[in-house]
N, C-alpha and C. Protein backbone atom coordinates (compact mmCIF):
# COMPACT_ATOMS: atom_id res chain seq x y z
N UNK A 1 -6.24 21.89 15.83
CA UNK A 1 -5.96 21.85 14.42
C UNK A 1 -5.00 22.98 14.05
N UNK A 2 -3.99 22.41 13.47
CA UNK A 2 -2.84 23.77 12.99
C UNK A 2 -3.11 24.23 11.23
N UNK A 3 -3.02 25.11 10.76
CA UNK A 3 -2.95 26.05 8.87
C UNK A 3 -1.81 25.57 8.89
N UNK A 4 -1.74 25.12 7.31
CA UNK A 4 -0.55 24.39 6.77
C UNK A 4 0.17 25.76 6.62
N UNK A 5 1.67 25.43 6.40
CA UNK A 5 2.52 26.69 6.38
C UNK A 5 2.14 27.45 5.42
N UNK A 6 1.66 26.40 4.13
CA UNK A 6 1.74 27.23 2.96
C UNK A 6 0.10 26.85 2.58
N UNK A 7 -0.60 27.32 3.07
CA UNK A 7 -2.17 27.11 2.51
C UNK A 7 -2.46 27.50 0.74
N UNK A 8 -1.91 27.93 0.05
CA UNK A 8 -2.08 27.65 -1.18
C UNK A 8 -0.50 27.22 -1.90
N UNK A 9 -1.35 26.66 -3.05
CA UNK A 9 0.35 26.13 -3.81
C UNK A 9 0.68 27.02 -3.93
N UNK A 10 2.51 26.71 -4.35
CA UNK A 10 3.51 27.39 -4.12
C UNK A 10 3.89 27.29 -5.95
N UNK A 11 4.38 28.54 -6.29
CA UNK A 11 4.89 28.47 -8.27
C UNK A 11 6.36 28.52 -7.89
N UNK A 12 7.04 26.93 -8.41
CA UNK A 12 8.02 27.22 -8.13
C UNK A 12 8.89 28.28 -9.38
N UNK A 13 9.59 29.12 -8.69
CA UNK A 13 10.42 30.71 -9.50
C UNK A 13 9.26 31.55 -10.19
N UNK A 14 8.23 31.19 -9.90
CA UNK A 14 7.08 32.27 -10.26
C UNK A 14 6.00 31.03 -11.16
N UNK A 15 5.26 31.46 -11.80
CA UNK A 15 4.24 30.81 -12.39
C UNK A 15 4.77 31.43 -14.21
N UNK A 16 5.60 30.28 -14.32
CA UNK A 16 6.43 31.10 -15.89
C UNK A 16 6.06 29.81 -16.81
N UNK A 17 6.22 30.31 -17.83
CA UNK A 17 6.19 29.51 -19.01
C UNK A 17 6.45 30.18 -20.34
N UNK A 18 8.12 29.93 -20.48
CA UNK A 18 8.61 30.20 -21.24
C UNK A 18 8.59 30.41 -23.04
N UNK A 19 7.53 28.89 -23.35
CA UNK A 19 6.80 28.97 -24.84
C UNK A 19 6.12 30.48 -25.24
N UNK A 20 5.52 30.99 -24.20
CA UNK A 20 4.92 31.50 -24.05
C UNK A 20 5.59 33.52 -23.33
N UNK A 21 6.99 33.46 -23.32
CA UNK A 21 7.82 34.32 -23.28
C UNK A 21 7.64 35.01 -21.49
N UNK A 22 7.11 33.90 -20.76
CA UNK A 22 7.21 34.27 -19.63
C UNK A 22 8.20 33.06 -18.69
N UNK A 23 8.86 33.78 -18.21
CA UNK A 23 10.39 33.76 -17.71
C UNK A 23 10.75 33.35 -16.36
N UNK A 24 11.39 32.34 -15.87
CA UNK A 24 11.22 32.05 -14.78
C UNK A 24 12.05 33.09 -13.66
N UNK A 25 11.20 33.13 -12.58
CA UNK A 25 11.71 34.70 -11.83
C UNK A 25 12.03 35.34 -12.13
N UNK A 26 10.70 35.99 -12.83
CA UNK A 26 11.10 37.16 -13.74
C UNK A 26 9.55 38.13 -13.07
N UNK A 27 9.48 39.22 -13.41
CA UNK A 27 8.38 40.17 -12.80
C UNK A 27 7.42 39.41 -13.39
N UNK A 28 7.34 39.04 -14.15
CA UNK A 28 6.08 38.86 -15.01
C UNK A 28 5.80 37.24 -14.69
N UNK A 29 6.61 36.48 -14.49
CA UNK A 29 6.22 35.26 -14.18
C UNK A 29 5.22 35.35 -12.35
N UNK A 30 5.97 36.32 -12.00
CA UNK A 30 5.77 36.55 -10.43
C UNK A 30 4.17 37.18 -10.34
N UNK A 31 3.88 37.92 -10.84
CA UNK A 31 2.90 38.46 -11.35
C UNK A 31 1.72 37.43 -11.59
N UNK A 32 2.00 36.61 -12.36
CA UNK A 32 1.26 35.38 -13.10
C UNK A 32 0.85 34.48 -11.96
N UNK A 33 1.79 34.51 -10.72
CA UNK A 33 1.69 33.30 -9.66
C UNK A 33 0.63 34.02 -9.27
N UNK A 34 0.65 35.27 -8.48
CA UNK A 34 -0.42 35.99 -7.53
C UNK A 34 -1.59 36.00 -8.22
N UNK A 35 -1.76 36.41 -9.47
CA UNK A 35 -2.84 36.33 -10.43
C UNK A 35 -3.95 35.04 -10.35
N UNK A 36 -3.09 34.44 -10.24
CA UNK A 36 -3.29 32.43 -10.18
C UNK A 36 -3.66 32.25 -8.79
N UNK A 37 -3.34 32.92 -7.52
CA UNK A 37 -3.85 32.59 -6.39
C UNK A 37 -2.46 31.45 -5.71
N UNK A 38 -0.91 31.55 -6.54
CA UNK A 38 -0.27 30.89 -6.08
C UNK A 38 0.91 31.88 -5.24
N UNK A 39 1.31 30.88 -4.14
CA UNK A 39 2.46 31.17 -3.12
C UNK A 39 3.86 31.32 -4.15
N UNK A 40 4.73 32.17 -3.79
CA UNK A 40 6.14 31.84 -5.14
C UNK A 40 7.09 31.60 -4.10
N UNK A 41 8.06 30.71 -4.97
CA UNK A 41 9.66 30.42 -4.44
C UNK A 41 10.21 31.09 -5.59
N UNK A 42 11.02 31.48 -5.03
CA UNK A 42 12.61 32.23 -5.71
C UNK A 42 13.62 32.11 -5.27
N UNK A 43 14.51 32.27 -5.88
CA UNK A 43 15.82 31.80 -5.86
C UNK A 43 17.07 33.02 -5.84
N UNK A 44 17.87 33.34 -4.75
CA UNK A 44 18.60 34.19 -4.60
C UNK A 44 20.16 34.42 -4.75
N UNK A 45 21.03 35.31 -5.97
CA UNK A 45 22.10 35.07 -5.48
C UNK A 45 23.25 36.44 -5.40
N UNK A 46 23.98 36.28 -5.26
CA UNK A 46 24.73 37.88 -4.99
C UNK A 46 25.69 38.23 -6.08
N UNK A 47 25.74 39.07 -5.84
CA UNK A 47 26.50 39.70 -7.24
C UNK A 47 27.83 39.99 -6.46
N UNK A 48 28.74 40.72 -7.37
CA UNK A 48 29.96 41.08 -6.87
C UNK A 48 30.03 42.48 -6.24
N UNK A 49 28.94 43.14 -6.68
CA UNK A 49 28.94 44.33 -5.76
C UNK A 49 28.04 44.11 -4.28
N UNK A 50 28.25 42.61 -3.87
CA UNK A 50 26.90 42.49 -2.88
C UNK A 50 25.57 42.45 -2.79
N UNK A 51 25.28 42.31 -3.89
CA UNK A 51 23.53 43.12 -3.70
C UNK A 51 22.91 41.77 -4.24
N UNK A 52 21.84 41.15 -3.38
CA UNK A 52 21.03 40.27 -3.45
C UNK A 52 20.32 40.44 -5.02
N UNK A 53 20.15 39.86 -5.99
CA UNK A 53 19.33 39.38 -7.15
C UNK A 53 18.50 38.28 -6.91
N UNK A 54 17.34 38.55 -7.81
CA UNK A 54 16.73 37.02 -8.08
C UNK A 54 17.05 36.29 -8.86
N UNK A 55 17.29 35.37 -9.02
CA UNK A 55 17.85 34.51 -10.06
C UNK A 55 18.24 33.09 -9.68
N UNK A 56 18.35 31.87 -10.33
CA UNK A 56 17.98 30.54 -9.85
C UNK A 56 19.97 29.90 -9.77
N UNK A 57 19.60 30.20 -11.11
CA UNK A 57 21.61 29.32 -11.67
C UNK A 57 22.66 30.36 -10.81
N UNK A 58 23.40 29.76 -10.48
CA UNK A 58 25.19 30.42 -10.32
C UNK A 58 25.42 30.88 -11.32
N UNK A 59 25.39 30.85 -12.72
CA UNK A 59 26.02 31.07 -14.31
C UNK A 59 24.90 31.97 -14.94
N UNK A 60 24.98 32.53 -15.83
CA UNK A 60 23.97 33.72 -16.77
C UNK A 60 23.70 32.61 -18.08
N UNK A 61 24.46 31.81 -18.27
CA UNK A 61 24.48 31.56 -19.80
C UNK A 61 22.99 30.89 -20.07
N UNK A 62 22.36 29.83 -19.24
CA UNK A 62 21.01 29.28 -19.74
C UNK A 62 19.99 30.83 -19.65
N UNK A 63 19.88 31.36 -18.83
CA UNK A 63 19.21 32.69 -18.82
C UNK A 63 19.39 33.86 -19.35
N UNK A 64 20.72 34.40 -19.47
CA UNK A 64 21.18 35.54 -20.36
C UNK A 64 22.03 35.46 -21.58
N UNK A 65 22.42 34.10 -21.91
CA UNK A 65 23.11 33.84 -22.89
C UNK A 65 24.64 34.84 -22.61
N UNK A 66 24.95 34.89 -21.51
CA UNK A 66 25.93 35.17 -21.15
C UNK A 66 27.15 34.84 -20.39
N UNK A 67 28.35 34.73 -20.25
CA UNK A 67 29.45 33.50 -19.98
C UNK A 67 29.39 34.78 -18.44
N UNK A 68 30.18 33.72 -17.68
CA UNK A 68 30.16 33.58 -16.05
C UNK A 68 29.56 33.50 -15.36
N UNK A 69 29.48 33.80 -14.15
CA UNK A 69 28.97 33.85 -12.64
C UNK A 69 28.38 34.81 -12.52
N UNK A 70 27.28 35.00 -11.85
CA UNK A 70 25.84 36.00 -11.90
C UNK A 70 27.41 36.60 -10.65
N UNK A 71 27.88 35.86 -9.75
CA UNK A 71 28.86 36.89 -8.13
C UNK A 71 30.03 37.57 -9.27
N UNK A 72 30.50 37.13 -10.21
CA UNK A 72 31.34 37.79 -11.18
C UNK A 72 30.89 39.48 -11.97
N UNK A 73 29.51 39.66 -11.80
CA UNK A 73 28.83 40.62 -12.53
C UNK A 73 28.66 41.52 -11.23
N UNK A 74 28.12 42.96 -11.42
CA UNK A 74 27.35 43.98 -10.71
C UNK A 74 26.17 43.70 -10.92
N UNK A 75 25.62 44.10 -9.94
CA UNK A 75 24.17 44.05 -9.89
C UNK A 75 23.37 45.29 -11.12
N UNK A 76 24.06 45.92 -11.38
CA UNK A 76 23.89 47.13 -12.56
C UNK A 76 23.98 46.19 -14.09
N UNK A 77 24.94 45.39 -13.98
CA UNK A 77 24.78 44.95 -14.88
C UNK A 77 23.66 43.63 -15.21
N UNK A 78 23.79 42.93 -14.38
CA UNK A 78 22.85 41.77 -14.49
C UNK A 78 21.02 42.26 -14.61
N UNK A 79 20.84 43.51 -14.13
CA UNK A 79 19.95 43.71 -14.01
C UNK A 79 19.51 44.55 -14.91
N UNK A 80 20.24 44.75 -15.88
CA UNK A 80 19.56 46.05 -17.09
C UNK A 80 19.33 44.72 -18.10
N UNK A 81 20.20 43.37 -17.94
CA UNK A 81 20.15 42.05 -18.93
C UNK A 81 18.83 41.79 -19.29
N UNK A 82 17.96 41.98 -20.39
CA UNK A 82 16.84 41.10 -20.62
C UNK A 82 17.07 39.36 -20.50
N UNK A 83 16.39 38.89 -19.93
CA UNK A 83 16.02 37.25 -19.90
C UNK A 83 15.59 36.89 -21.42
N UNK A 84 16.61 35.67 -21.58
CA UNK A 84 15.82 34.80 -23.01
C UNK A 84 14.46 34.43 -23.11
N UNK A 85 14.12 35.18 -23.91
CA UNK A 85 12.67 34.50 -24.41
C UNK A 85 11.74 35.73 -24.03
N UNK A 86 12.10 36.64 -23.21
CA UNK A 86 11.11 37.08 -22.62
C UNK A 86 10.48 38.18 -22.96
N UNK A 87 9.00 37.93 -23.25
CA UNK A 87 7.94 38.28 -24.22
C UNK A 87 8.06 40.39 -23.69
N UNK A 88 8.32 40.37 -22.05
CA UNK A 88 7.63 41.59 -21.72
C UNK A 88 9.39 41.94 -21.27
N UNK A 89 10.11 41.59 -22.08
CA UNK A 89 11.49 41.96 -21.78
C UNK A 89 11.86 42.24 -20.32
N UNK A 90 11.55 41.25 -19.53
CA UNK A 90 11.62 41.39 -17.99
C UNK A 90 13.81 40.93 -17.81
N UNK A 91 13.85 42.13 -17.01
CA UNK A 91 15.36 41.72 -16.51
C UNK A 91 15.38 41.40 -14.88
N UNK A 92 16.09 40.45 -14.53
CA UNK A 92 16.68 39.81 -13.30
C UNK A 92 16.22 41.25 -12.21
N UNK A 93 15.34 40.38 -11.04
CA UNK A 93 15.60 41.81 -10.18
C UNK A 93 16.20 42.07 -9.14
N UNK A 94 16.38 43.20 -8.83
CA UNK A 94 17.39 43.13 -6.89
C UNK A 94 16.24 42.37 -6.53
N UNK A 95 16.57 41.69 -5.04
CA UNK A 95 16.08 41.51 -4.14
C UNK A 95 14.65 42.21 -3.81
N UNK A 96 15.41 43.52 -3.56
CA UNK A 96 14.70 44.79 -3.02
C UNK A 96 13.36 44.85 -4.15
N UNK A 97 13.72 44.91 -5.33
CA UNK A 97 12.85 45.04 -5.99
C UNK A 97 11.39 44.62 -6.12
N UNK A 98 12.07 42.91 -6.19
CA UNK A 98 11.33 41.80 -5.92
C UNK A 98 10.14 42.09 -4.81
N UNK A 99 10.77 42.56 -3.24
CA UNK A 99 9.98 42.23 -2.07
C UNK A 99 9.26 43.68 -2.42
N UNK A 100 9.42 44.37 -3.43
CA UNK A 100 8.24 45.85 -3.54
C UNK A 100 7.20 45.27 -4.47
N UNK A 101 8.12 44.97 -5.25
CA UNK A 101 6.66 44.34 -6.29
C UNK A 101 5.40 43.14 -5.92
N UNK A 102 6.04 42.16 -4.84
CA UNK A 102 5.20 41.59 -4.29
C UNK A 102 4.49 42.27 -3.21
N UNK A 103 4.92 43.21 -2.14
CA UNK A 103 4.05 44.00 -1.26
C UNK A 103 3.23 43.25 -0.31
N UNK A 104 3.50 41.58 -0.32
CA UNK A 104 2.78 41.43 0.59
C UNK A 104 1.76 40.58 0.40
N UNK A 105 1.55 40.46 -1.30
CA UNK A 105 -0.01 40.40 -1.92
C UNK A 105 0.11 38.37 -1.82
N UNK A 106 1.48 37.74 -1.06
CA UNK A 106 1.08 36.04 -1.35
C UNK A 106 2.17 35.98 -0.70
N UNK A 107 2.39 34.27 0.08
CA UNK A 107 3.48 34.36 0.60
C UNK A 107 4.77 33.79 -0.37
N UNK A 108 5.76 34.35 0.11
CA UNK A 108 7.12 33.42 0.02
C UNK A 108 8.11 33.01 0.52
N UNK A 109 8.54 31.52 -0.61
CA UNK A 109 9.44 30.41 0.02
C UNK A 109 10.99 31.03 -0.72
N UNK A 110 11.94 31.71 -0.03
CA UNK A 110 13.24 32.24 -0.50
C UNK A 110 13.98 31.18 -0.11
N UNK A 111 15.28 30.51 -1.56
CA UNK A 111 16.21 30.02 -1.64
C UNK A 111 17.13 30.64 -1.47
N UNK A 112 17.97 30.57 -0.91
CA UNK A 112 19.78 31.15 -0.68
C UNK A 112 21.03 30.36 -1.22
């Protein structure tokens, strides 16, 4: 008998719900998955200074209400951005960030 890869569900971009000012791949949505006993997927993309972010879209505008390409921005900048809607003013995180704040505590499914 083989353990499924992913023995508990998976939140896809965290366990968010936006009505509610929690943000998809956002700390606080991520937070919400582990809380819940769920696995998270996230979604990864690079900035122009190189540096891995979390974040789902190519574009800022559905998420930051901002015009271009998340690879057009610094990672300095995208990341001081508060997310629309979001109740605990969570901004986009490095990579790095991301894999500290989780620590380990559930697994994850990373998009590229």
């Amino acid at each position: 008998m083989t353990d499924a890869l992913f023995p508990a569900p998976i939140a896809h971009r965290g366990l968010h719900d936006r009505a509610n000012g929690v943000i998809e791949n956002s700390a606080s949505a991520f937070e919400a998955a582990i809380a819940g006993g769920f696995a998270i997927e996230c979604d990864v993309q690079i900035t122009s200074d190189g540096v891995p972010v979390v974040f789902h879209d190519d574009d800022m505008k559905r998420l930051l209400d901002k015009d271009g390409a998340v690879a057009d921005v610094t990672s300095g900048e995208i990341t001081t951005t508060p997310l629309l809607d979001s109740a605990a003013g969570d901004c986009p995180q490095k990579f790095a960030d991301f894999l500290a704040q989780i620590a380990g505590r559930t697994l994850l499914q990373i998009e590229l």
